[in-house]
N, C-alpha and C. Protein backbone atom coordinates (compact mmCIF):
# COMPACT_ATOMS: atom_id res chain seq x y z
N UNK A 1 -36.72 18.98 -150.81
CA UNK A 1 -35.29 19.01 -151.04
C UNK A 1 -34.89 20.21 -151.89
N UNK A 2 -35.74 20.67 -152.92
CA UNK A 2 -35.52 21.82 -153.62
C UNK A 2 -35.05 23.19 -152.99
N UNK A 3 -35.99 23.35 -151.56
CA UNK A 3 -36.00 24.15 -151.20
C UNK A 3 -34.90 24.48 -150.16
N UNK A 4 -34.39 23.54 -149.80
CA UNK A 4 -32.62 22.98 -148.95
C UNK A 4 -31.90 23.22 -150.44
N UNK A 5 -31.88 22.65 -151.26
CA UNK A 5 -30.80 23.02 -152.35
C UNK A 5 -30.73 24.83 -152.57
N UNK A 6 -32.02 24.80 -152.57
CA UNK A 6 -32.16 26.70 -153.01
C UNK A 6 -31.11 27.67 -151.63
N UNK A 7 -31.66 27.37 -150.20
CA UNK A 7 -31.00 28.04 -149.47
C UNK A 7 -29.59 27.79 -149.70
N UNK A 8 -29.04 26.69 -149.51
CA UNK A 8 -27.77 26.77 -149.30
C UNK A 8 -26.89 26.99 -150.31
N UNK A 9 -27.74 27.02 -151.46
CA UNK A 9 -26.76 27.48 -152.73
C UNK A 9 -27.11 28.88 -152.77
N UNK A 10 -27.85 30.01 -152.23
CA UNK A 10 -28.01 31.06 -152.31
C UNK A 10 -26.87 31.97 -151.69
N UNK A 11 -26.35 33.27 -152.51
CA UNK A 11 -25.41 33.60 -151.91
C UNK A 11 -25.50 34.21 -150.54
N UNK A 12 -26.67 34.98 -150.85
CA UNK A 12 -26.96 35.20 -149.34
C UNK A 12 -27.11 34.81 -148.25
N UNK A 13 -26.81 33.57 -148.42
CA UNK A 13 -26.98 32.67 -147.27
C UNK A 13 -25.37 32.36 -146.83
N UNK A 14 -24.81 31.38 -147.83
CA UNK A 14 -23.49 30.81 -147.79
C UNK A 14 -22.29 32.03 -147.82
N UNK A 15 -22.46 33.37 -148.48
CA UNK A 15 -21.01 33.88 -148.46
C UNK A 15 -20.86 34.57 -146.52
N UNK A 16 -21.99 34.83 -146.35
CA UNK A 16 -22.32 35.42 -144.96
C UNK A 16 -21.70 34.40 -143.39
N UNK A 17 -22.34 33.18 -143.99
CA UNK A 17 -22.14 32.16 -143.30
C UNK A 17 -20.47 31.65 -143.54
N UNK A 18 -20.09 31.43 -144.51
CA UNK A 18 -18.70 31.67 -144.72
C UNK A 18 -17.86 32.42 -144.24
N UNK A 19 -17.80 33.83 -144.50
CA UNK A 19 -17.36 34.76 -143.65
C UNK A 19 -17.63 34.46 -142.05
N UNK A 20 -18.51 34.43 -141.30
CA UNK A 20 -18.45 33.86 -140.03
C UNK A 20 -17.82 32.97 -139.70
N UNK A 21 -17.58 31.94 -140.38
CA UNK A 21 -16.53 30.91 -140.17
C UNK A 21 -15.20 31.19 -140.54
N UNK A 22 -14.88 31.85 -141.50
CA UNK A 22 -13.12 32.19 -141.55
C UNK A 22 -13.09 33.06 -140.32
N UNK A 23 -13.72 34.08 -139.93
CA UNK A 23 -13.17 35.11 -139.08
C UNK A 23 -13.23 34.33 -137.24
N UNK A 24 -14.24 33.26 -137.19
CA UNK A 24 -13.61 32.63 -136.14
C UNK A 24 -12.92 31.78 -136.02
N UNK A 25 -12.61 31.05 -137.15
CA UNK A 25 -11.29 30.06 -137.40
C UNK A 25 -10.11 30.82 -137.21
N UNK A 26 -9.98 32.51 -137.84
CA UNK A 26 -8.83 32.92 -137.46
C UNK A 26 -8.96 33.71 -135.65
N UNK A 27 -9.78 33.35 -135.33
CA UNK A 27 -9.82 33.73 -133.72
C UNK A 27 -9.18 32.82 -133.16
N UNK A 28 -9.77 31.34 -133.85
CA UNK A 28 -9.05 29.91 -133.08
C UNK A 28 -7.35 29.72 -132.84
N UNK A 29 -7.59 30.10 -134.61
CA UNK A 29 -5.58 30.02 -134.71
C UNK A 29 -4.76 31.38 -133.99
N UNK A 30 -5.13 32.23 -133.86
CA UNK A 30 -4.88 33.43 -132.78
C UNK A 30 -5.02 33.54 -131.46
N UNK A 31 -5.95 32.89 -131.08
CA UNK A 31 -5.87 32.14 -129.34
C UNK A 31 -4.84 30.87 -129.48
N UNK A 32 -4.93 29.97 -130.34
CA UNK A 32 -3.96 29.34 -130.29
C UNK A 32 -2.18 29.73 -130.44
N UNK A 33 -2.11 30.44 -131.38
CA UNK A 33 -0.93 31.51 -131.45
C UNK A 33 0.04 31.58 -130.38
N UNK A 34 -1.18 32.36 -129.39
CA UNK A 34 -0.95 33.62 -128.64
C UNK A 34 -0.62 32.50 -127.07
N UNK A 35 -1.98 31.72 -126.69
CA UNK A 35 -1.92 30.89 -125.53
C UNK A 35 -0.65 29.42 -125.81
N UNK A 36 -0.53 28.89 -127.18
CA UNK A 36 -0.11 27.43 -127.16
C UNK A 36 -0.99 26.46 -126.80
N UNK A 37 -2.49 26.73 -126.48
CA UNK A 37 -3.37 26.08 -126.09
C UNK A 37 -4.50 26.03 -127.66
N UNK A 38 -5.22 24.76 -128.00
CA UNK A 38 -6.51 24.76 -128.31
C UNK A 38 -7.38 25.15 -127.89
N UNK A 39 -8.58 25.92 -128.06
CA UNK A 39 -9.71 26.26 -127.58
C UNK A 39 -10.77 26.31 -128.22
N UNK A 40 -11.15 24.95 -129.08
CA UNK A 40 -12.34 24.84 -129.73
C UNK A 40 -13.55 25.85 -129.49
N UNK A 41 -13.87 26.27 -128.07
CA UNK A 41 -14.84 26.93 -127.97
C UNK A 41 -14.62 28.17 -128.83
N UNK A 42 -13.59 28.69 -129.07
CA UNK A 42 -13.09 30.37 -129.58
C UNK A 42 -14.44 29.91 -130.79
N UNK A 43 -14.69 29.01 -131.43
CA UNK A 43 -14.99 28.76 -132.90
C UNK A 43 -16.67 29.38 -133.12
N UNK A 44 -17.54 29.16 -131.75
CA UNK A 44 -18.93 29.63 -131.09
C UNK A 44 -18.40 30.59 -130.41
N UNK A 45 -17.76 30.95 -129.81
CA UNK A 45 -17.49 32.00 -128.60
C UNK A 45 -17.45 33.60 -129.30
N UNK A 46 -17.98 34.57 -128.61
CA UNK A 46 -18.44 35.94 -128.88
C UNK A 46 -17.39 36.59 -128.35
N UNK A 47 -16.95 38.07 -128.99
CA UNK A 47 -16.14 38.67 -128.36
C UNK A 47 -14.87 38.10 -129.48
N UNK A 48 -13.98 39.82 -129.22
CA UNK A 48 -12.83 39.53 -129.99
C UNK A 48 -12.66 39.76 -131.54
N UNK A 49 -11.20 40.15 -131.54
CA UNK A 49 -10.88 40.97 -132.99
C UNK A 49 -10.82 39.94 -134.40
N UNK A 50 -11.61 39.94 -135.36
CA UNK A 50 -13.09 41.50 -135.75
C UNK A 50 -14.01 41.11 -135.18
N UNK A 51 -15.10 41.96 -135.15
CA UNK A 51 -16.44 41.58 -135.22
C UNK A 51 -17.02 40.40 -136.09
N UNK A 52 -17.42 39.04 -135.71
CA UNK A 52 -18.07 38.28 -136.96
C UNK A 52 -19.07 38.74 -137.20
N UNK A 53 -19.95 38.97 -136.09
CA UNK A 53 -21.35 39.26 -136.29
C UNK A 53 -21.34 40.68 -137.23
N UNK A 54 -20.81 41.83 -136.80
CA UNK A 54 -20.28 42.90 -137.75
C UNK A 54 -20.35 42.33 -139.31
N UNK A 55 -19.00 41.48 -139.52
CA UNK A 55 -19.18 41.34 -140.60
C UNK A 55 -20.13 40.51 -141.44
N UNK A 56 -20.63 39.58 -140.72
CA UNK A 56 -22.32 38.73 -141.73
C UNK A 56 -23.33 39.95 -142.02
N UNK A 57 -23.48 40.62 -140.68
CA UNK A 57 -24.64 41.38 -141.29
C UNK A 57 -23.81 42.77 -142.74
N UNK A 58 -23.12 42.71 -142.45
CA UNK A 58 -22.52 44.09 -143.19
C UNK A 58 -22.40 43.13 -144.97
N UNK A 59 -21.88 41.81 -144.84
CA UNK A 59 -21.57 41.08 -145.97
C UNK A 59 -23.27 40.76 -146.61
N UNK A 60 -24.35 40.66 -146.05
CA UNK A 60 -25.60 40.36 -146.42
C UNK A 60 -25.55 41.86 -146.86
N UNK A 61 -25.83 42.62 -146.30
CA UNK A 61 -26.13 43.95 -146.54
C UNK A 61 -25.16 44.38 -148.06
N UNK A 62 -24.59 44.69 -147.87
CA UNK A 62 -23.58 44.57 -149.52
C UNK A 62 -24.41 43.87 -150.96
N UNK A 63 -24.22 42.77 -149.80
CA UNK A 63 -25.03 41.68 -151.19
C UNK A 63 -26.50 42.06 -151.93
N UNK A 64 -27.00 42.68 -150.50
CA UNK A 64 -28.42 42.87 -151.01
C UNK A 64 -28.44 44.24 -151.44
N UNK A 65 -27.12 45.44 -151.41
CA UNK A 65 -27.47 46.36 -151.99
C UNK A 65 -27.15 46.26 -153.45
N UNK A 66 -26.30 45.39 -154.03
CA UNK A 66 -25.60 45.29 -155.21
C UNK A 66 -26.69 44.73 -156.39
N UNK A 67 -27.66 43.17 -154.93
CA UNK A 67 -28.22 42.87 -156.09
C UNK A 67 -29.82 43.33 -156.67
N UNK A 68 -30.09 44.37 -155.20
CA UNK A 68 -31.67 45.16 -155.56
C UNK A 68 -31.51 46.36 -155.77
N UNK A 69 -30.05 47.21 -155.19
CA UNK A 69 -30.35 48.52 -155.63
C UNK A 69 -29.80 49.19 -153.82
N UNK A 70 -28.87 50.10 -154.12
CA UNK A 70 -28.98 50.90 -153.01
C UNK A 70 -29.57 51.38 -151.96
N UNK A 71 -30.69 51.87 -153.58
CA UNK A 71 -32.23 52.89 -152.61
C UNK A 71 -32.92 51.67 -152.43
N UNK A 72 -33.55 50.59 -152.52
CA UNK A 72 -34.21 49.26 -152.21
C UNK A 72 -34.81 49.22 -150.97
N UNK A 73 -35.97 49.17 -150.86
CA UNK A 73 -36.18 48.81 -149.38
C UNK A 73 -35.45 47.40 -148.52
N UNK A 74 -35.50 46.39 -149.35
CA UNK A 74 -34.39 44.75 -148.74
C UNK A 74 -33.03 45.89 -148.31
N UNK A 75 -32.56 46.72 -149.07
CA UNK A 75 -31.10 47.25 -148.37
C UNK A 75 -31.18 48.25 -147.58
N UNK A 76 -32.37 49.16 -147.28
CA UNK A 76 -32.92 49.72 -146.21
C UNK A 76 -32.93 49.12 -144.64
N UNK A 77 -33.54 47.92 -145.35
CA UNK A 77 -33.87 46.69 -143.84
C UNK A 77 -32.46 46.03 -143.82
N UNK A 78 -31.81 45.66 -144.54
CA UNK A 78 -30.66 45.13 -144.24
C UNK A 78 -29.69 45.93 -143.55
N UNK A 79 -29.32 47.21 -143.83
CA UNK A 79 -28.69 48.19 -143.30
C UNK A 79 -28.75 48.55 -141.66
N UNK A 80 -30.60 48.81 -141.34
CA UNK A 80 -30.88 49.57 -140.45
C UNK A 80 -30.44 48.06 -139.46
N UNK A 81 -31.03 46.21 -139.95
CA UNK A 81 -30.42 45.63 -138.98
C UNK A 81 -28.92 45.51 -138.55
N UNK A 82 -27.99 45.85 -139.79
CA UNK A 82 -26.90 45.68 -139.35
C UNK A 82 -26.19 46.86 -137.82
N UNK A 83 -26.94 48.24 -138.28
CA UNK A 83 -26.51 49.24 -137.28
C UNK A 83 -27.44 48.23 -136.50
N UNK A 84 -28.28 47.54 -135.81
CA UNK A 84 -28.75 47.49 -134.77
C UNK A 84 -28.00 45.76 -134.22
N UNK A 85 -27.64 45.36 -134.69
CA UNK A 85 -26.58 44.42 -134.30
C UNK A 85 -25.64 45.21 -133.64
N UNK A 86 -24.54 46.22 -134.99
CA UNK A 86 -23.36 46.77 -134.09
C UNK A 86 -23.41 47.18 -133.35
N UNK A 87 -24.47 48.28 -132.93
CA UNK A 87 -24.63 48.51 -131.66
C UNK A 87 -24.89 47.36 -130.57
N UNK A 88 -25.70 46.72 -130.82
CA UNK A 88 -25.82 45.92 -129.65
C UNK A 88 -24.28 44.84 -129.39
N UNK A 89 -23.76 44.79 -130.58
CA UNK A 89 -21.97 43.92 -130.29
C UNK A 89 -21.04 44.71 -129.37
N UNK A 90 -21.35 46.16 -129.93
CA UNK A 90 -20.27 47.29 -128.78
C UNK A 90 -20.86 47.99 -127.94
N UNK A 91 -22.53 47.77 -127.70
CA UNK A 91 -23.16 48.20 -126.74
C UNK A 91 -23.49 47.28 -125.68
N UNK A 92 -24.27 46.90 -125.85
CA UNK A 92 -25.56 46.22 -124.46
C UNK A 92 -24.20 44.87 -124.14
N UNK A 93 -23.90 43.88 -125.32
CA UNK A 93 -22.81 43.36 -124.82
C UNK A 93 -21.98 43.27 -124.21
N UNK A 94 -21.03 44.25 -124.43
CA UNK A 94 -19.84 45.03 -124.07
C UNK A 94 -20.11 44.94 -122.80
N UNK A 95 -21.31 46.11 -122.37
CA UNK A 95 -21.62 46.47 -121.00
C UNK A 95 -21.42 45.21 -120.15
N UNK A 96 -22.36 43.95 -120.80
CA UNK A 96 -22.54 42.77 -120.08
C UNK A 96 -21.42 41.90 -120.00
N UNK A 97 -20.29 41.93 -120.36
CA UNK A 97 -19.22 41.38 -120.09
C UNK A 97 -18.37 42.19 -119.18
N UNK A 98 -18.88 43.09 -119.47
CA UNK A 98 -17.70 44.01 -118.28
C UNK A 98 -18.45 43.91 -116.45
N UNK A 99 -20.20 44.12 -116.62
CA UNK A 99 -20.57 43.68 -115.44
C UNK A 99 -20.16 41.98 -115.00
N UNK A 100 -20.16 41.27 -115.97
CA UNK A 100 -19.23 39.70 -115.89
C UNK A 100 -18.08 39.51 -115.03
N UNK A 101 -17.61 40.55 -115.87
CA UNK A 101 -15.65 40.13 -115.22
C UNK A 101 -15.84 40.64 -113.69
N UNK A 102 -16.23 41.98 -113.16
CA UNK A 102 -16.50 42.54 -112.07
C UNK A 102 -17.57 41.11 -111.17
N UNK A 103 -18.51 40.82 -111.34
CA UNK A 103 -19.24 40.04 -110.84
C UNK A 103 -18.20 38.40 -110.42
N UNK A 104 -17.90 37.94 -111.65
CA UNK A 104 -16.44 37.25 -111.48
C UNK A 104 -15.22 37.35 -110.16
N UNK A 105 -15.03 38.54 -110.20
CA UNK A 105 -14.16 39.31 -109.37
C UNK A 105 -14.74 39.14 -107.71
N UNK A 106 -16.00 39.85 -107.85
CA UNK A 106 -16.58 39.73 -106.30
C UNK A 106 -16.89 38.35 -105.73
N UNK A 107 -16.97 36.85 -106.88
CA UNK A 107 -17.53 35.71 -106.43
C UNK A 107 -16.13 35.15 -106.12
N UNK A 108 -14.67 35.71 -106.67
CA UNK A 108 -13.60 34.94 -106.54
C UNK A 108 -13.20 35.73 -105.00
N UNK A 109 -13.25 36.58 -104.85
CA UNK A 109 -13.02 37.45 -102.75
C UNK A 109 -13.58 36.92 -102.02
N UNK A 110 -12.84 35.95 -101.21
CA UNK A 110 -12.95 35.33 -100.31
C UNK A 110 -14.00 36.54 -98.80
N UNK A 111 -14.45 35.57 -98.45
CA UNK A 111 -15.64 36.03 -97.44
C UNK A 111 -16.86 37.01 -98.20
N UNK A 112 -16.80 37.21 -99.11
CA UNK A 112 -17.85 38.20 -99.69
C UNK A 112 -19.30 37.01 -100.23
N UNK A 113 -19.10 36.47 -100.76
CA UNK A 113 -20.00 35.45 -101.15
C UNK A 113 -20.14 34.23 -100.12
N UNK A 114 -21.65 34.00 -100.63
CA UNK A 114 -21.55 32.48 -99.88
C UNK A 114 -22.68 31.37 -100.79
N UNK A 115 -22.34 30.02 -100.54
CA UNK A 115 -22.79 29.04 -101.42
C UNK A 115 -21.61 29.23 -101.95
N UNK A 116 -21.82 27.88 -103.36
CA UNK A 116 -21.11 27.81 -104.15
C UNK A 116 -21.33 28.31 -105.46
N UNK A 117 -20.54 28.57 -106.21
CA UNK A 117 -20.41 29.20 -107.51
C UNK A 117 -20.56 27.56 -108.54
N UNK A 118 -21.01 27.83 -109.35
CA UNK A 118 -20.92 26.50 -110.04
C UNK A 118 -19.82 26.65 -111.01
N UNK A 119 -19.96 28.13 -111.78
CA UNK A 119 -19.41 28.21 -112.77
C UNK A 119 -19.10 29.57 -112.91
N UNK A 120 -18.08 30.43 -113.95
CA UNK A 120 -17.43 31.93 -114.17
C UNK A 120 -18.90 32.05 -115.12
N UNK A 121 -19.11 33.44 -115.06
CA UNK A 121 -19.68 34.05 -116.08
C UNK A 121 -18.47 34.32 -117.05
N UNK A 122 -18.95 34.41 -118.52
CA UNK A 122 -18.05 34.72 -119.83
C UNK A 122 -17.93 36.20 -119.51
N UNK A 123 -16.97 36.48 -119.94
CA UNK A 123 -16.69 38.01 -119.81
C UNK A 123 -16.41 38.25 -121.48
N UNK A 124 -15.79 37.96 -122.36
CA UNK A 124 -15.92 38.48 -123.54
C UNK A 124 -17.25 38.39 -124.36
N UNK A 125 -18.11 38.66 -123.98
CA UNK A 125 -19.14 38.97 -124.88
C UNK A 125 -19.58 40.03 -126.08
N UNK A 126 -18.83 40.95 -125.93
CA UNK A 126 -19.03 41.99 -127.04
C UNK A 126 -17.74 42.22 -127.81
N UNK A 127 -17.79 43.80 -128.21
CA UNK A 127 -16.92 44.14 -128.87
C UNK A 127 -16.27 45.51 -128.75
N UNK A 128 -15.41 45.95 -128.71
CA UNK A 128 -14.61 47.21 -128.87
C UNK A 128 -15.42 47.61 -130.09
N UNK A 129 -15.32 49.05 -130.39
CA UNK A 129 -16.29 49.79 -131.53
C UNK A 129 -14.87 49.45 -132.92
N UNK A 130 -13.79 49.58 -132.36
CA UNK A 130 -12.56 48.83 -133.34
C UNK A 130 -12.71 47.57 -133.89
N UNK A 131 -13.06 46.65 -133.02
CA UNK A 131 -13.24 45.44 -133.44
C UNK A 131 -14.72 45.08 -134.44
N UNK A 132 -15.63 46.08 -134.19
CA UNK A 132 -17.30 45.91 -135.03
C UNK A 132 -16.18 46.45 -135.85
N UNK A 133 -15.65 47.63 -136.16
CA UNK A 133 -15.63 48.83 -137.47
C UNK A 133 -14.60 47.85 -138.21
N UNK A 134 -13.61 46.93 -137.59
CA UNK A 134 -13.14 46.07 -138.60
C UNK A 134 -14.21 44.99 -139.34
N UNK A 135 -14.96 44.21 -138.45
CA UNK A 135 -15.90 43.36 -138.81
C UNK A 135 -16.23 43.93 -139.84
N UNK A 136 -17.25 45.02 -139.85
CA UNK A 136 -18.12 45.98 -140.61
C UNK A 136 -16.88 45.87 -141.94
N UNK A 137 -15.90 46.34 -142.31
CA UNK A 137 -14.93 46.57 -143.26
C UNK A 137 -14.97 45.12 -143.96
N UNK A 138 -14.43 44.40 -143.10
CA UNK A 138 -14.39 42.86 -143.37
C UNK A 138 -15.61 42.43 -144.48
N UNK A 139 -17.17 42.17 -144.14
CA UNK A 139 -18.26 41.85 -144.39
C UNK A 139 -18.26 42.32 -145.62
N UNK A 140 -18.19 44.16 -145.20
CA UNK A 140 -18.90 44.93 -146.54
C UNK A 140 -17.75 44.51 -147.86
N UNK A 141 -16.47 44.28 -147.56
CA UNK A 141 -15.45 44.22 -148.67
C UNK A 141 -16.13 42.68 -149.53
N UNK A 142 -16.70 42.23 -148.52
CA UNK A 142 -16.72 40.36 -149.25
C UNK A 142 -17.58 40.24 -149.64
N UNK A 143 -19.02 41.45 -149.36
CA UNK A 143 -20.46 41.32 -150.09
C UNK A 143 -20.09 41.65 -151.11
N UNK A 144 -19.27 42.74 -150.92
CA UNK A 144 -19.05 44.19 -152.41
C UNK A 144 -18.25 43.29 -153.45
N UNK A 145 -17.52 42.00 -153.41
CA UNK A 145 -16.25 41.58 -154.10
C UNK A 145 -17.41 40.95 -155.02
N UNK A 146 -18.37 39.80 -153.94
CA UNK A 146 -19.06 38.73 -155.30
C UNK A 146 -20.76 39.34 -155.52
């Protein structure tokens, strides 16, 4: 039990994890906003302005430069994963939602496909490099604050 008390009272754990949850709660109330509809899923769902993932890793990263040191190797490794997240949020993602929506597109044209479709592929999976560079802003401001 010590060791459950230790994680979750650690900041590194909870302000990160926190931040992930306000920034898709305000996705929820902004699809809601915008549609008049609920969409619980927005709350797990990827894709869309800011980046969360952007900002956890950028808010760990903060944290761990403040509390080992800049030059630190923990903020070395924290850093180099966060660029390799953002890239992959406005890279490899991105790509894969956009082959989504297109793939989407060719299964909804009549006579082109055959069988049945069970289900849409997600098309928002990534991120605009706007939407990480807010995330990224987001994170680093909330590591840097506590």
């Amino acid at each position: 039990m010590d060791i459950f008390l230790e994680i979750v009272t650690s900041k590194f754990v909870y302000l990160p994890l926190l931040t992930w949850f306000f920034i898709q709660l305000s996705k929820v109330i902004t699809d809601l906003i915008t549609t008049k509809k609920f969409n619980f899923k927005r709350i797990l769902g990827a894709g869309g302005m800011p980046s969360s993932h952007s900002a956890v890793v950028c808010c760990l990263s903060a944290l761990i430069g403040k509390e080992y040191g800049f030059n630190s190797g923990m903020f070395a490794l924290s850093l180099i994963f966060a660029f390799v997240v953002m890239y992959d949020a406005a890279g490899i993602r991105r790509a894969a939602g956009k082959q989504a929506k297109l793939l989407n597109k060719i299964i909804e044209t009549p006579g082109l496909t055959t069988g049945q479709v069970q289900e849409k592929l997600v098309e928002v999976l990534g991120h605009t490099p706007k939407q990480v560079i807010v995330g990224a802003i987001i994170g680093g401001f909330v590591g840097g604050l506590l």
